[in-house]
PDB file of N, CA and C in Angstrom:
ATOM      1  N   UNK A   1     -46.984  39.265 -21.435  1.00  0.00           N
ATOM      2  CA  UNK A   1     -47.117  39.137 -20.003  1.00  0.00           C
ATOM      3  C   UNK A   1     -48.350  39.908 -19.564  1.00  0.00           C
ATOM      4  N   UNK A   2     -48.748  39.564 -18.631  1.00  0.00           N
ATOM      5  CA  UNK A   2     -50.009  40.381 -17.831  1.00  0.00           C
ATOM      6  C   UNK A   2     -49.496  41.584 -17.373  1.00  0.00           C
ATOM      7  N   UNK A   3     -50.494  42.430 -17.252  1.00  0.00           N
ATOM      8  CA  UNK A   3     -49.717  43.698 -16.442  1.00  0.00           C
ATOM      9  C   UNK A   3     -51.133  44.555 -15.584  1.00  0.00           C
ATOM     10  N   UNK A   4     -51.101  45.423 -14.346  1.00  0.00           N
ATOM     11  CA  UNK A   4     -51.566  46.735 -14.551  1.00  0.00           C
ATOM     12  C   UNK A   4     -51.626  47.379 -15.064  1.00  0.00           C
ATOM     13  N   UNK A   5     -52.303  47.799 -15.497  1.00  0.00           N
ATOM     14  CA  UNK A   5     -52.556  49.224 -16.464  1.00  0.00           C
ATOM     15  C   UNK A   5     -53.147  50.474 -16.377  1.00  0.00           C
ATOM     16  N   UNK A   6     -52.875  51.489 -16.027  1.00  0.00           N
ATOM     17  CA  UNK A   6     -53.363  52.165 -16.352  1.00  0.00           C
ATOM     18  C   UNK A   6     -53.483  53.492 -17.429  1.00  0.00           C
ATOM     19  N   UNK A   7     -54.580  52.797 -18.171  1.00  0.00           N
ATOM     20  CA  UNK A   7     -54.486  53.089 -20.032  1.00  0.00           C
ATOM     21  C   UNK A   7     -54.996  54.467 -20.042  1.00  0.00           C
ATOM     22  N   UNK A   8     -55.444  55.143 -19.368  1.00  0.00           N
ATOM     23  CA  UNK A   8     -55.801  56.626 -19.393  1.00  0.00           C
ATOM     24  C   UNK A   8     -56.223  57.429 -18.350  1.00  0.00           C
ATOM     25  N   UNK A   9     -56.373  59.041 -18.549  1.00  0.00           N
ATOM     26  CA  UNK A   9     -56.411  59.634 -17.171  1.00  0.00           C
ATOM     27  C   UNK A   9     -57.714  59.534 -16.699  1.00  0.00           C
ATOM     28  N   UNK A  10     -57.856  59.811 -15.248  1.00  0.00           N
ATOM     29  CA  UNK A  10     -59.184  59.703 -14.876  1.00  0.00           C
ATOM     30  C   UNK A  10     -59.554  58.153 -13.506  1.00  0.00           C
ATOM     31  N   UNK A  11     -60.137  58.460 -12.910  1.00  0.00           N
ATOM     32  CA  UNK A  11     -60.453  57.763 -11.173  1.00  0.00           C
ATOM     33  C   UNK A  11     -60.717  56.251 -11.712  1.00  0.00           C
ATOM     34  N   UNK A  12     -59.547  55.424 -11.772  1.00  0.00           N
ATOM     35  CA  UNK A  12     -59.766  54.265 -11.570  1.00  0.00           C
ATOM     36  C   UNK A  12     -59.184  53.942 -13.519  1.00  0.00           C
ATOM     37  N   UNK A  13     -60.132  53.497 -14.624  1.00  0.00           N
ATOM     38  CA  UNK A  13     -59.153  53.455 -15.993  1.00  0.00           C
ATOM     39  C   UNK A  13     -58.068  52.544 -15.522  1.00  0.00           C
ATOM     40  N   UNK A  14     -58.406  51.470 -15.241  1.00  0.00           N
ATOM     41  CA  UNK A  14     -57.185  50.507 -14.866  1.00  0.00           C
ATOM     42  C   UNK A  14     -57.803  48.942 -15.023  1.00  0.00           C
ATOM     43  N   UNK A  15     -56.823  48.329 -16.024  1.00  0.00           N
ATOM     44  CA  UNK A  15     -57.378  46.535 -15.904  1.00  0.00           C
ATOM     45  C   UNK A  15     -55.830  45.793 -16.051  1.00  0.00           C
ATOM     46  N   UNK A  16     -55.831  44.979 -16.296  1.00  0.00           N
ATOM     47  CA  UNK A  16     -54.920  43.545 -16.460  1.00  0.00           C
ATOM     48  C   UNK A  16     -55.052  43.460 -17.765  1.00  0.00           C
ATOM     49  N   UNK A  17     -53.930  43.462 -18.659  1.00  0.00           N
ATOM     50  CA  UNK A  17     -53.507  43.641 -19.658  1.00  0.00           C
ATOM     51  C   UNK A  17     -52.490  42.708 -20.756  1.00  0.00           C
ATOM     52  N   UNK A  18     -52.451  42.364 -21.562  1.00  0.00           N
ATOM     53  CA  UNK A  18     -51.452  41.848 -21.752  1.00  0.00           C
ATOM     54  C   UNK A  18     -50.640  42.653 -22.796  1.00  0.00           C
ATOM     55  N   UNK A  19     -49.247  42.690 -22.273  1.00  0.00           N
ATOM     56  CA  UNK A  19     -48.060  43.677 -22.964  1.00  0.00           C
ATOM     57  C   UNK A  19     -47.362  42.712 -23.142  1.00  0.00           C
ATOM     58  N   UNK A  20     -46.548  43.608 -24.047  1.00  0.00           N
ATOM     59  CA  UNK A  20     -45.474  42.951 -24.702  1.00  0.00           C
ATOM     60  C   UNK A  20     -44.180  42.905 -23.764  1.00  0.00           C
ATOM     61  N   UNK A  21     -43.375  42.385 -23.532  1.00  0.00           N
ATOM     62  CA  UNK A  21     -42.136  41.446 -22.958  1.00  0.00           C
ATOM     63  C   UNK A  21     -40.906  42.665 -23.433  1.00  0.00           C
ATOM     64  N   UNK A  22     -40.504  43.317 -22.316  1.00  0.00           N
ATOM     65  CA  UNK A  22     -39.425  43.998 -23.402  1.00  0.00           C
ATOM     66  C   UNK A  22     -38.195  43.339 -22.853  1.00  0.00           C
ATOM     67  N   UNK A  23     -37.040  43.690 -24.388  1.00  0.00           N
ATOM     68  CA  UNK A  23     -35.955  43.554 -24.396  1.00  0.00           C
ATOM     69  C   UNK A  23     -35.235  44.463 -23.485  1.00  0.00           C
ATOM     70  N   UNK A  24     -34.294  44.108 -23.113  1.00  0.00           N
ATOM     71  CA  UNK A  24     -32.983  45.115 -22.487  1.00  0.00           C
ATOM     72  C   UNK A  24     -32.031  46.119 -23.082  1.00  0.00           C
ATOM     73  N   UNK A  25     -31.776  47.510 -22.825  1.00  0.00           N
ATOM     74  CA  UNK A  25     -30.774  47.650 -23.722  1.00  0.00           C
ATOM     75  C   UNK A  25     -29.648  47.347 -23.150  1.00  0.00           C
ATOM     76  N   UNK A  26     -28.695  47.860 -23.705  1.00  0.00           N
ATOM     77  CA  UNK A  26     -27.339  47.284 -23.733  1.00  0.00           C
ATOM     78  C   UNK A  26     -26.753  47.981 -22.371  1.00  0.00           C
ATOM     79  N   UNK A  27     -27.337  48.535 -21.331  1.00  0.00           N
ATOM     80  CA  UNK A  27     -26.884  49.664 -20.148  1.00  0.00           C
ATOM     81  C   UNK A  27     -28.356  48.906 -19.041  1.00  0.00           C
ATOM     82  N   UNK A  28     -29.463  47.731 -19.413  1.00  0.00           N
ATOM     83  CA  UNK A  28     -30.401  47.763 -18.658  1.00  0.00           C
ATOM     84  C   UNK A  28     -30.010  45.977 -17.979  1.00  0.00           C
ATOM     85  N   UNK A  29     -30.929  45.448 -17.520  1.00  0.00           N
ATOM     86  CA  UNK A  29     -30.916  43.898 -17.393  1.00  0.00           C
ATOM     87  C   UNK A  29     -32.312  43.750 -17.495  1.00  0.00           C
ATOM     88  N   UNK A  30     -33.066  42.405 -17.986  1.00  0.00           N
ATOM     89  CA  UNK A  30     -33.992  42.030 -17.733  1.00  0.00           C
ATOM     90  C   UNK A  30     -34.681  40.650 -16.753  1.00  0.00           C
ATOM     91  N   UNK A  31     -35.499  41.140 -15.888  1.00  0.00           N
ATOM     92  CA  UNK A  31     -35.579  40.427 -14.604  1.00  0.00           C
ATOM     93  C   UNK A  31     -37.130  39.271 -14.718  1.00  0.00           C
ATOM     94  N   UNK A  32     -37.135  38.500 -14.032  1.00  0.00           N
ATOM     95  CA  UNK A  32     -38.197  37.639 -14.128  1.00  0.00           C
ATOM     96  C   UNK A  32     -38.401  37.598 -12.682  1.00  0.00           C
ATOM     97  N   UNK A  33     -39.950  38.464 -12.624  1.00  0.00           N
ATOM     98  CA  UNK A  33     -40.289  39.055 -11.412  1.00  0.00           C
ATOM     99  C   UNK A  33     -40.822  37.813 -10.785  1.00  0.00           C
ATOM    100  N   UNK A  34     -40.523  37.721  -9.444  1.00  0.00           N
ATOM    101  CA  UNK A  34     -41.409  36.882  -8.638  1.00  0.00           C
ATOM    102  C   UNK A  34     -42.297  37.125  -7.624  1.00  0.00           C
ATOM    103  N   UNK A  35     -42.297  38.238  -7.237  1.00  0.00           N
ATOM    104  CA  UNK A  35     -43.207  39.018  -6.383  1.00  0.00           C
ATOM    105  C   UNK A  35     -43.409  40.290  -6.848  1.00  0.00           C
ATOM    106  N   UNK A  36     -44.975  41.288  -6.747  1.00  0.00           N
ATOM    107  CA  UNK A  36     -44.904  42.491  -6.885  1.00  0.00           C
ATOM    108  C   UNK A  36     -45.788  43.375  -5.199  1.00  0.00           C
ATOM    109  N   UNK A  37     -45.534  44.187  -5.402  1.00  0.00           N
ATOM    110  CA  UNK A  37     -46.811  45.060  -4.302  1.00  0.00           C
ATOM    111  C   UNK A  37     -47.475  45.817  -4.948  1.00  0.00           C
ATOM    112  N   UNK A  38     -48.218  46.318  -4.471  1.00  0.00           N
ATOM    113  CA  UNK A  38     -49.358  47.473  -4.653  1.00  0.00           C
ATOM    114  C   UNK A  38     -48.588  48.253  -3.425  1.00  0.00           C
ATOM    115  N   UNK A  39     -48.394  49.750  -4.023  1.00  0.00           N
ATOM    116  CA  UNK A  39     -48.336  50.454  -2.842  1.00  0.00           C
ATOM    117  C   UNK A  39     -49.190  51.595  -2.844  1.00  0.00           C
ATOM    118  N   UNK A  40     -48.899  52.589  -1.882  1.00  0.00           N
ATOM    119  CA  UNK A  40     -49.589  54.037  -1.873  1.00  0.00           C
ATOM    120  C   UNK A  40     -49.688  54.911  -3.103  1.00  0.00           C
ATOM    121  N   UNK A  41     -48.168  54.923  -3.952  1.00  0.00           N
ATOM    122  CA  UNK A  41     -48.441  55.519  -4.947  1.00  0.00           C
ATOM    123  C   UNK A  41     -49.380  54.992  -5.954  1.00  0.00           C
ATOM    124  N   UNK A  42     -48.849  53.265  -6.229  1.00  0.00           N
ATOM    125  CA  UNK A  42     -50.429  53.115  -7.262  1.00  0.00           C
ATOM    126  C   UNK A  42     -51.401  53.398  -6.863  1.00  0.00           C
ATOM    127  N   UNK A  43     -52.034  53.252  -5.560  1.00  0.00           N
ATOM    128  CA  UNK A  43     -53.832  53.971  -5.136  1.00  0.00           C
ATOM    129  C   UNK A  43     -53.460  55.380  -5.524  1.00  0.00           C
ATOM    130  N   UNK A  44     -52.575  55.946  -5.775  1.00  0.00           N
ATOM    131  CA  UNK A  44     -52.971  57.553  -6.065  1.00  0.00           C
ATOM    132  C   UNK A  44     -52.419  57.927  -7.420  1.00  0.00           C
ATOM    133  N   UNK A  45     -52.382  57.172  -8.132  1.00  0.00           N
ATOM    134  CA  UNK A  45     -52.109  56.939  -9.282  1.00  0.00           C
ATOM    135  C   UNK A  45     -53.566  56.378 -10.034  1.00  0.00           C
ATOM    136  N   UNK A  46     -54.264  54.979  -9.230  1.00  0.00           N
ATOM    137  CA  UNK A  46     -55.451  54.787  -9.433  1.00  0.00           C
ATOM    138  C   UNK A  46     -56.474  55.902  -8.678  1.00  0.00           C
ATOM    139  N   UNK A  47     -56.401  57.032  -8.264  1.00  0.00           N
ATOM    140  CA  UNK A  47     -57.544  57.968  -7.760  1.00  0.00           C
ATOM    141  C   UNK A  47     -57.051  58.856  -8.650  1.00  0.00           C
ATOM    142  N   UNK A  48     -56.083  59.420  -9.572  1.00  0.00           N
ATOM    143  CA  UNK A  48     -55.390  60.338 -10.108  1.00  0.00           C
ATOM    144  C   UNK A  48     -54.986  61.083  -9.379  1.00  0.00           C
ATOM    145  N   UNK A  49     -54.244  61.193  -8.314  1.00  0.00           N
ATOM    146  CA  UNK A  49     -53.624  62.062  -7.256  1.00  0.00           C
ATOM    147  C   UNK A  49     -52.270  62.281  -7.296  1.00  0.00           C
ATOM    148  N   UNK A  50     -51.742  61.563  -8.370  1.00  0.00           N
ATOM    149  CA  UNK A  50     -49.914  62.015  -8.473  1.00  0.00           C
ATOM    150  C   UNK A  50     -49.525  62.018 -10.017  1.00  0.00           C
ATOM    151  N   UNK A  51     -48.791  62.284 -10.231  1.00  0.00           N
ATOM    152  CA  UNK A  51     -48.421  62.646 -11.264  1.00  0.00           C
ATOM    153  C   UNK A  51     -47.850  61.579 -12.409  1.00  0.00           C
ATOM    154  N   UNK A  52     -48.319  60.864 -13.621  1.00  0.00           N
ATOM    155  CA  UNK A  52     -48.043  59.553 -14.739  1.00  0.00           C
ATOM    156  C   UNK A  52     -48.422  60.131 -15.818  1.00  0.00           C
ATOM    157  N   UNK A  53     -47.983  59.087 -17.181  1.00  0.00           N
ATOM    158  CA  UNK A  53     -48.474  59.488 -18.658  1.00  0.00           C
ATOM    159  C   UNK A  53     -48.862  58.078 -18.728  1.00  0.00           C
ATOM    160  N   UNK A  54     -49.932  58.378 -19.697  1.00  0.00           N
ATOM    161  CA  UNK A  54     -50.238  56.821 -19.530  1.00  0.00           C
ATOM    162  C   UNK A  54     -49.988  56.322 -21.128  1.00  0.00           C
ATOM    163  N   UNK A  55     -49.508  54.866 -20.936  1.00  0.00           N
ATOM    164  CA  UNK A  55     -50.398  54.171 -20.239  1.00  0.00           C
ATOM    165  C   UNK A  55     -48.967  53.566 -19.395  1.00  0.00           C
ATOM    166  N   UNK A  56     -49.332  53.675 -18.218  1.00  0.00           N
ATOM    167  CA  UNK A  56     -48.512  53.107 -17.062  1.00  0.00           C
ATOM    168  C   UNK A  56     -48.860  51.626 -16.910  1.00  0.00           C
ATOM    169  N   UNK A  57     -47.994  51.053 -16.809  1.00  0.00           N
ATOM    170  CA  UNK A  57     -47.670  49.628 -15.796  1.00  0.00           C
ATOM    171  C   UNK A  57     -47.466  50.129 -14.235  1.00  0.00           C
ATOM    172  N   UNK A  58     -48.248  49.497 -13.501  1.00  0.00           N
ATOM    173  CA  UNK A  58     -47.762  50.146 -11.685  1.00  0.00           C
ATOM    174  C   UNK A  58     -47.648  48.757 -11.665  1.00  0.00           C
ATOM    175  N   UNK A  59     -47.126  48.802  -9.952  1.00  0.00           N
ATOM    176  CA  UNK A  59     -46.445  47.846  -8.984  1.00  0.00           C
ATOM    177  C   UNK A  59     -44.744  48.150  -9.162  1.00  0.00           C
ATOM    178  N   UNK A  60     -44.571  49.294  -9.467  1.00  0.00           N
ATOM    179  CA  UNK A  60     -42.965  49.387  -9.232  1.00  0.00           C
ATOM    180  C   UNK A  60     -42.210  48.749  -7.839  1.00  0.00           C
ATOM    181  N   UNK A  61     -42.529  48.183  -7.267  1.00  0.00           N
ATOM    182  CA  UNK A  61     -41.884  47.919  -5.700  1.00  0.00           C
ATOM    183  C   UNK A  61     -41.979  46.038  -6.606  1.00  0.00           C
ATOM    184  N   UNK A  62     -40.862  45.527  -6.203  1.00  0.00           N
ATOM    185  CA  UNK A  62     -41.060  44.144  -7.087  1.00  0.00           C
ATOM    186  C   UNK A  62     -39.990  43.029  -6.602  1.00  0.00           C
ATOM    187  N   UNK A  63     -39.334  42.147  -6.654  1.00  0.00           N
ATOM    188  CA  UNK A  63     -38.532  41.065  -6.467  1.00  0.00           C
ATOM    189  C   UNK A  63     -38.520  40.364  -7.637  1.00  0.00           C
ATOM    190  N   UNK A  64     -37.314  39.954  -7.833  1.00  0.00           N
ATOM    191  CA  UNK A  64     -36.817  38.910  -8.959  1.00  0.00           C
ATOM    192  C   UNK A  64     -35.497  38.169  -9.219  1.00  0.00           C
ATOM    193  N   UNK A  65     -35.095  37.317 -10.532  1.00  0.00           N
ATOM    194  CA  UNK A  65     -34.112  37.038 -10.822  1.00  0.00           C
ATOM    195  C   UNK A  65     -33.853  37.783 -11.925  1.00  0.00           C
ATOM    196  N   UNK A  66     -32.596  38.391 -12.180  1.00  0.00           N
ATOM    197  CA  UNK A  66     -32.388  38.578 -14.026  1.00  0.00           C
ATOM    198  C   UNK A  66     -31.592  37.601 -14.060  1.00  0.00           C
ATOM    199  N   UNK A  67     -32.502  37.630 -15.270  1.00  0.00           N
ATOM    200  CA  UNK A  67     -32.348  36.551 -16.547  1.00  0.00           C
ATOM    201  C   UNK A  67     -31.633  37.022 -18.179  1.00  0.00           C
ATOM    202  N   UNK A  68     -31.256  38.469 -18.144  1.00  0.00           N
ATOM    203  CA  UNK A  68     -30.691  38.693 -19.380  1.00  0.00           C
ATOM    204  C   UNK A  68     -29.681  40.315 -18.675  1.00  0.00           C
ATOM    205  N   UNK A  69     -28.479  40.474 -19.211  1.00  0.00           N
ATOM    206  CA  UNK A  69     -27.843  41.243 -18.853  1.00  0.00           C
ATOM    207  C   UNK A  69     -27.079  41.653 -20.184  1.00  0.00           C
ATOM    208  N   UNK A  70     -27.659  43.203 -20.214  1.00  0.00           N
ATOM    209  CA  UNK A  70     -27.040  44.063 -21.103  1.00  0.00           C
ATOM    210  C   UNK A  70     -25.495  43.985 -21.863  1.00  0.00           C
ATOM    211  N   UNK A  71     -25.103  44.630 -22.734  1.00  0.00           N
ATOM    212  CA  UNK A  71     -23.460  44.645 -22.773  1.00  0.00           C
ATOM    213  C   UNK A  71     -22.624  45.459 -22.328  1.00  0.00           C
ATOM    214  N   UNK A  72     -23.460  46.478 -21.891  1.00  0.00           N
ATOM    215  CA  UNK A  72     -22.586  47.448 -20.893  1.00  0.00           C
ATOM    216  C   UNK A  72     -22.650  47.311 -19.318  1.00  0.00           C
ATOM    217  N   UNK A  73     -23.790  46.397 -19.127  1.00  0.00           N
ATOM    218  CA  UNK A  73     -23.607  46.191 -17.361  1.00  0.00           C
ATOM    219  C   UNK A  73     -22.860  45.607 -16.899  1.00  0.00           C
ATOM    220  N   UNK A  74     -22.247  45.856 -15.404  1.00  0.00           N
ATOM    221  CA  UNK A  74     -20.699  45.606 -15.182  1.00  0.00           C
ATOM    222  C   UNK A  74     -21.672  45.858 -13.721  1.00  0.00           C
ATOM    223  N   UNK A  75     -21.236  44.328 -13.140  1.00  0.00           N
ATOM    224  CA  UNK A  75     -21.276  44.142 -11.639  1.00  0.00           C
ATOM    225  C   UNK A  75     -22.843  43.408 -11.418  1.00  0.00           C
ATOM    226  N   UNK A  76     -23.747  42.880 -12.790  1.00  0.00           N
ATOM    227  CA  UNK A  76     -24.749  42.123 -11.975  1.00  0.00           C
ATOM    228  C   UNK A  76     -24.171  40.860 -13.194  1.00  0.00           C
ATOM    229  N   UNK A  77     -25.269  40.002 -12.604  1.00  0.00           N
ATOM    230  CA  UNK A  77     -25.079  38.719 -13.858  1.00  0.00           C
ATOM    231  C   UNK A  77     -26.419  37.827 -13.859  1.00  0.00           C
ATOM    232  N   UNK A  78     -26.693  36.803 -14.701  1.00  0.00           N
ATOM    233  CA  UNK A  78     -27.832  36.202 -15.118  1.00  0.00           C
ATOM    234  C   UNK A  78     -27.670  34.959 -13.703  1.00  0.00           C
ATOM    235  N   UNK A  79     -28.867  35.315 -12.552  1.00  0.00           N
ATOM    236  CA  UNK A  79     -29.067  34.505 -11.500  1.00  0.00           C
ATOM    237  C   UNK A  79     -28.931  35.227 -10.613  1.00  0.00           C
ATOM    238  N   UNK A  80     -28.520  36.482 -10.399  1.00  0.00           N
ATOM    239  CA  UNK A  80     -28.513  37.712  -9.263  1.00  0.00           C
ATOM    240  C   UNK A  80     -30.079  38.007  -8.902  1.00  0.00           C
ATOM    241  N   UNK A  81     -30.421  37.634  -7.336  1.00  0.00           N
ATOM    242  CA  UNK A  81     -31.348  38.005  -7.067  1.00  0.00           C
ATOM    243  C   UNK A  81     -31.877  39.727  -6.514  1.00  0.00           C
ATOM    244  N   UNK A  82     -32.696  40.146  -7.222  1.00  0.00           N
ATOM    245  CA  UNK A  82     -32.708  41.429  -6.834  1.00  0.00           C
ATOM    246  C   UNK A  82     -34.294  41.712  -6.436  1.00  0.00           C
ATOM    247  N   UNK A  83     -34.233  43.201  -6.157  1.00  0.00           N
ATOM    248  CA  UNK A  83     -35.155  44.067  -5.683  1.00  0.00           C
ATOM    249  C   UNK A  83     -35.486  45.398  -6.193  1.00  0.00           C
ATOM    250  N   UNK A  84     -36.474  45.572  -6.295  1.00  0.00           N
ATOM    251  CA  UNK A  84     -36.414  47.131  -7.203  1.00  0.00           C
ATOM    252  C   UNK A  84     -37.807  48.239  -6.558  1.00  0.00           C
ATOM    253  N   UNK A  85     -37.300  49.450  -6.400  1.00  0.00           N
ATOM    254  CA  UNK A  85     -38.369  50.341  -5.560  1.00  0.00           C
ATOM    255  C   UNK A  85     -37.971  51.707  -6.869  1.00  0.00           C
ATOM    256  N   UNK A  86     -38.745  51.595  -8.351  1.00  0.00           N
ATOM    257  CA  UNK A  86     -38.530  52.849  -9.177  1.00  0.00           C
ATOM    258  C   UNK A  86     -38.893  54.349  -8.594  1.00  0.00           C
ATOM    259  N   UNK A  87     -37.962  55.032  -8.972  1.00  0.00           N
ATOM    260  CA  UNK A  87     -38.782  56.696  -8.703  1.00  0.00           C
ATOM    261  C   UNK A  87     -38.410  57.322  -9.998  1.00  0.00           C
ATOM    262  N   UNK A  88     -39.924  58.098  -9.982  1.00  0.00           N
ATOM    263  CA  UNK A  88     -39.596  59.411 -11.365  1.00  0.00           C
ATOM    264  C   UNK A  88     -38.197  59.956 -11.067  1.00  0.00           C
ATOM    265  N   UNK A  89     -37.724  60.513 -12.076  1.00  0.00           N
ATOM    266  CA  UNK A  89     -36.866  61.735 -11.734  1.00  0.00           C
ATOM    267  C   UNK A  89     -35.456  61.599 -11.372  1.00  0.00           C
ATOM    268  N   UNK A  90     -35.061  60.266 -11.912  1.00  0.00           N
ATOM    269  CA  UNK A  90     -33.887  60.190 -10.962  1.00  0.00           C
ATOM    270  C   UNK A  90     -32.843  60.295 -12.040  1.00  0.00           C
ATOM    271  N   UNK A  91     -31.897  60.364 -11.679  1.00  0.00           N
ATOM    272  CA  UNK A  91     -30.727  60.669 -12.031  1.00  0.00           C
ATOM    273  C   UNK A  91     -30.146  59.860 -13.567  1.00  0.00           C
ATOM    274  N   UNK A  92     -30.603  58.588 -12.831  1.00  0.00           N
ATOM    275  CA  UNK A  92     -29.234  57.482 -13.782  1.00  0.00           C
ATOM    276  C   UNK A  92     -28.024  57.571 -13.989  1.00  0.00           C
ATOM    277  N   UNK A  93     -27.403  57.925 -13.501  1.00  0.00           N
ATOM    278  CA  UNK A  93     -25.829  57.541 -13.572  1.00  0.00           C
ATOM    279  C   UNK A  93     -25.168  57.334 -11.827  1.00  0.00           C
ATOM    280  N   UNK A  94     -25.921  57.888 -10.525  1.00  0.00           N
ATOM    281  CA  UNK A  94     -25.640  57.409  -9.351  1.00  0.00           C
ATOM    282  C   UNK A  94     -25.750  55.613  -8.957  1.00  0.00           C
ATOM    283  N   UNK A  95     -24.649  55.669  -8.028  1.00  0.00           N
ATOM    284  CA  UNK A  95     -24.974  53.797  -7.565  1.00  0.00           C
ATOM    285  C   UNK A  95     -26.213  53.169  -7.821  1.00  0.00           C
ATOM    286  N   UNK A  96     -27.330  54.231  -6.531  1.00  0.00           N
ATOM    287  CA  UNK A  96     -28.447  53.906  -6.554  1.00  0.00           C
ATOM    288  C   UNK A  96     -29.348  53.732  -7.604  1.00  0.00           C
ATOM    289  N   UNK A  97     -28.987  54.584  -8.669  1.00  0.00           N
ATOM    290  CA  UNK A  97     -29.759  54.425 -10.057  1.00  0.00           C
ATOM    291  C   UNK A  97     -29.590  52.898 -10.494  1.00  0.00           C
TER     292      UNK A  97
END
């Protein structure tokens, strides 16, 4: 798949890429995005102003369908339309996670 990238530190170090497709684990789903954004954090991510390891994929803010659902997920299914806004640091085991 194509992606953003940004492959190392430093003002700007960012192209369109092609990565590899990942699998799900057995606790994740995998979604087939249909919209992404650019937001504030990628420009400060592309100026180096916040904090990543690279090499990052940005556009975390996104829309989609999943299309593959883990063996431990309980409560989505393959055709659930969703939405996703990632943050560092979070928990994983709350709703919101």
């Amino acid at each position: 798949m194509k992606a953003l990238v940004k492959y190392k530190k430093g003002i700007d170090n960012m192209e369109i890429r092609n990565v590899l497709i990942p699998e799900p684990d057995d606790n994740e789903v995998k979604i087939k995005i249909n919209a992404c954004g650019i937001c504030g954090t990628d420009i400060k991510i592309m100026k180096d102003e916040f904090p990543y390891n690279t090499p990052v994929i940005v556009g975390h803010e996104f829309s989609g369908e999943i299309i593959k659902v883990g063996k431990k997920v309980n409560g989505w299914k393959i055709g659930d339309k969703v939405v996703s806004e990632l943050h560092t640091g979070t928990c994983g085991v709350c709703r919101f996670c």
